[in-house]
Protein backbone atom coordinates (compact mmCIF):
# COMPACT_ATOMS: atom_id res chain seq x y z
CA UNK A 1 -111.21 -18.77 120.67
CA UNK A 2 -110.91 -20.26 124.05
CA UNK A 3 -108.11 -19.42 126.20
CA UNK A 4 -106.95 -22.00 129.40
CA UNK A 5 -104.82 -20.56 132.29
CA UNK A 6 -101.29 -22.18 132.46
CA UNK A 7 -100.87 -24.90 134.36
CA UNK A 8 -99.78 -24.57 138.35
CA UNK A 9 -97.74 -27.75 138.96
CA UNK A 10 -95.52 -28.79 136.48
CA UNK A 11 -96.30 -32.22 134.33
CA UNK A 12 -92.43 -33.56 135.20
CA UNK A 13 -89.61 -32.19 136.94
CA UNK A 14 -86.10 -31.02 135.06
CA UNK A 15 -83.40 -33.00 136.20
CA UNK A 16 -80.18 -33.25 134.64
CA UNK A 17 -77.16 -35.46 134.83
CA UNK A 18 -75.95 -38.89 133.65
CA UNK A 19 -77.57 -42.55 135.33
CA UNK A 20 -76.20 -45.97 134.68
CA UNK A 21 -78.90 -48.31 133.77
CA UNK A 22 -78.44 -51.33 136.96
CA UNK A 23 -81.27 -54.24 135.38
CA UNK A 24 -79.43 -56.84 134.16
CA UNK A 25 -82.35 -57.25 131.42
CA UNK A 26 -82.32 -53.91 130.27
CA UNK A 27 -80.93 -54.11 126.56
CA UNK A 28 -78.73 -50.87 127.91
CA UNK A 29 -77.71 -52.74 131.03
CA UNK A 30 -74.85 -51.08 132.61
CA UNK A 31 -74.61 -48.13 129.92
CA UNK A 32 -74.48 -44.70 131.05
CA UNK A 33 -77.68 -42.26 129.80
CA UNK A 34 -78.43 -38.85 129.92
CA UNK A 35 -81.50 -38.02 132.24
CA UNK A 36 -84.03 -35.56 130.83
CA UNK A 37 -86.44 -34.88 133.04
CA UNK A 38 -88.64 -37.00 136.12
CA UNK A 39 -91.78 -38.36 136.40
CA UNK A 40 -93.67 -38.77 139.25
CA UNK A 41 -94.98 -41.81 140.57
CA UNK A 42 -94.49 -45.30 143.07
CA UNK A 43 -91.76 -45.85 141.11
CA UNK A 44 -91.16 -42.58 138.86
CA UNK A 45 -89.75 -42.60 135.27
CA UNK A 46 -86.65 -40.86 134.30
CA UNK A 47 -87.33 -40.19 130.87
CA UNK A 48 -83.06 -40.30 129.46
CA UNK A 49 -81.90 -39.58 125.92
CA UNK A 50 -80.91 -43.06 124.33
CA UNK A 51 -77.00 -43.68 122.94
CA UNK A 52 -79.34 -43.04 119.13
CA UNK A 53 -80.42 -39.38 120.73
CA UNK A 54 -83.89 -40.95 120.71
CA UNK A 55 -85.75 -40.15 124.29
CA UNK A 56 -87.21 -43.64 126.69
CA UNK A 57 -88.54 -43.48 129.84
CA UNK A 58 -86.76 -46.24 132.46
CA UNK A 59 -87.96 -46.93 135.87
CA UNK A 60 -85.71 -45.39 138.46
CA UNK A 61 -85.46 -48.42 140.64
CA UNK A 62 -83.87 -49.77 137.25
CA UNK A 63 -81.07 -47.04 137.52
CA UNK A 64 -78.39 -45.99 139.90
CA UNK A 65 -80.32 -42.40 140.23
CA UNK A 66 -80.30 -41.30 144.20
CA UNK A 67 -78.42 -44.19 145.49
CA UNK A 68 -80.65 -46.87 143.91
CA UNK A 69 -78.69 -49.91 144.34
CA UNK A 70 -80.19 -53.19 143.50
CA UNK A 71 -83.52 -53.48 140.67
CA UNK A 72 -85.86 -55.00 141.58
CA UNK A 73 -87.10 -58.04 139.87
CA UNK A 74 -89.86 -59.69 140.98
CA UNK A 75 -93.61 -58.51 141.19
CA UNK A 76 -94.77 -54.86 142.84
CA UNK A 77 -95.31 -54.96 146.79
CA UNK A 78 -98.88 -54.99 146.96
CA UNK A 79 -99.85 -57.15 143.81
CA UNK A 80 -101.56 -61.05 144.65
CA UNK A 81 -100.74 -63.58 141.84
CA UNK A 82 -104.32 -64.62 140.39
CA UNK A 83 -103.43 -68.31 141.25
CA UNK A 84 -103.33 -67.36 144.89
CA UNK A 85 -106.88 -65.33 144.85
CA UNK A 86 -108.59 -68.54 143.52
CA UNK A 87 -107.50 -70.20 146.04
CA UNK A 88 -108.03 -67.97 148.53
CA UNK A 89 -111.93 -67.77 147.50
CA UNK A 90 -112.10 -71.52 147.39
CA UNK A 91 -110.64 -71.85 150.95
CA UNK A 92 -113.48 -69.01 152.36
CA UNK A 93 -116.31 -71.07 150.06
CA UNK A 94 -114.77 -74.47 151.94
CA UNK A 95 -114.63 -72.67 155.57
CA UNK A 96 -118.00 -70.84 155.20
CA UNK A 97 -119.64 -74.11 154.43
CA UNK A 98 -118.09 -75.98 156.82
CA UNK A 99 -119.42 -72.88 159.26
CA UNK A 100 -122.68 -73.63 158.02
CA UNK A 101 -122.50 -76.80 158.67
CA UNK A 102 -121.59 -76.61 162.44
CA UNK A 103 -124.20 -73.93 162.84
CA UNK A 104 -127.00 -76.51 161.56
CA UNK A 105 -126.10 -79.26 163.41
CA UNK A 106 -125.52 -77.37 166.28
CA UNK A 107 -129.51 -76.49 166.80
C-alpha cells in the first residue's frame, strides 16, 4: 500500500463566528449563520451551517463577514458580455477593411 505525505497548506481555513447573509436574493437574506470554515479565492466562500444544520457555501461579498457592506449584484470586474465581443470583432473587421482600403488606393 501506498502512503502520501500530509498535506503542507491547508485546503480551507477554520474560522468561527456568526455572519448575516446582506443579498437581498439570498433565500436566507438577512438571517444570521454560523461560519464553518473559509475558502480561498477572488471572492472566497464561507462555507456556514444552514438554520436545518445542513452545511452551504455563500460568497463573502454576499455576507457582512470583515466589514462587507453592500453585495454586489451585477457581473464580475473583468467579465465582457458576449453581445459586446461581437461587436467589438465586427468593428476591427469594418476598420481593418476600411485600412485596406486606404492602403490600396493610396499606391
Amino acid at each position: 500500500m501506498r502512503e502520501y505525505p500530509p498535506h503542507t497548506t491547508p485546503l480551507s481555513s477554520s474560522v468561527s463566528g456568526c455572519v448575516t447573509i446582506t443579498h437581498p436574493h439570498h433565500p436566507l437574506y438577512r438571517q444570521q449563520v454560523e461560519v464553518i470554515r473559509c475558502r480561498r479565492g477572488a471572492d472566497p466562500d464561507l462555507i456556514v451551517r444552514l438554520p436545518d444544520g445542513r452545511h452551504a457555501a455563500v460568497a463573502m461579498s454576499w455576507t457582512d463577514y470583515a466589514g462587507a457592506t453592500e453585495p454586489s449584484t451585477g457581473p464580475s470586474p473583468g467579465l465582457l458580455a458576449l453581445a459586446g465581443l461581437r461587436q467589438m470583432v465586427q468593428w476591427l473587421d469594418h476598420w481593418r477593411q476600411e485600412r485596406q482600403y486606404d492602403e490600396a488606393s493610396s499606391t
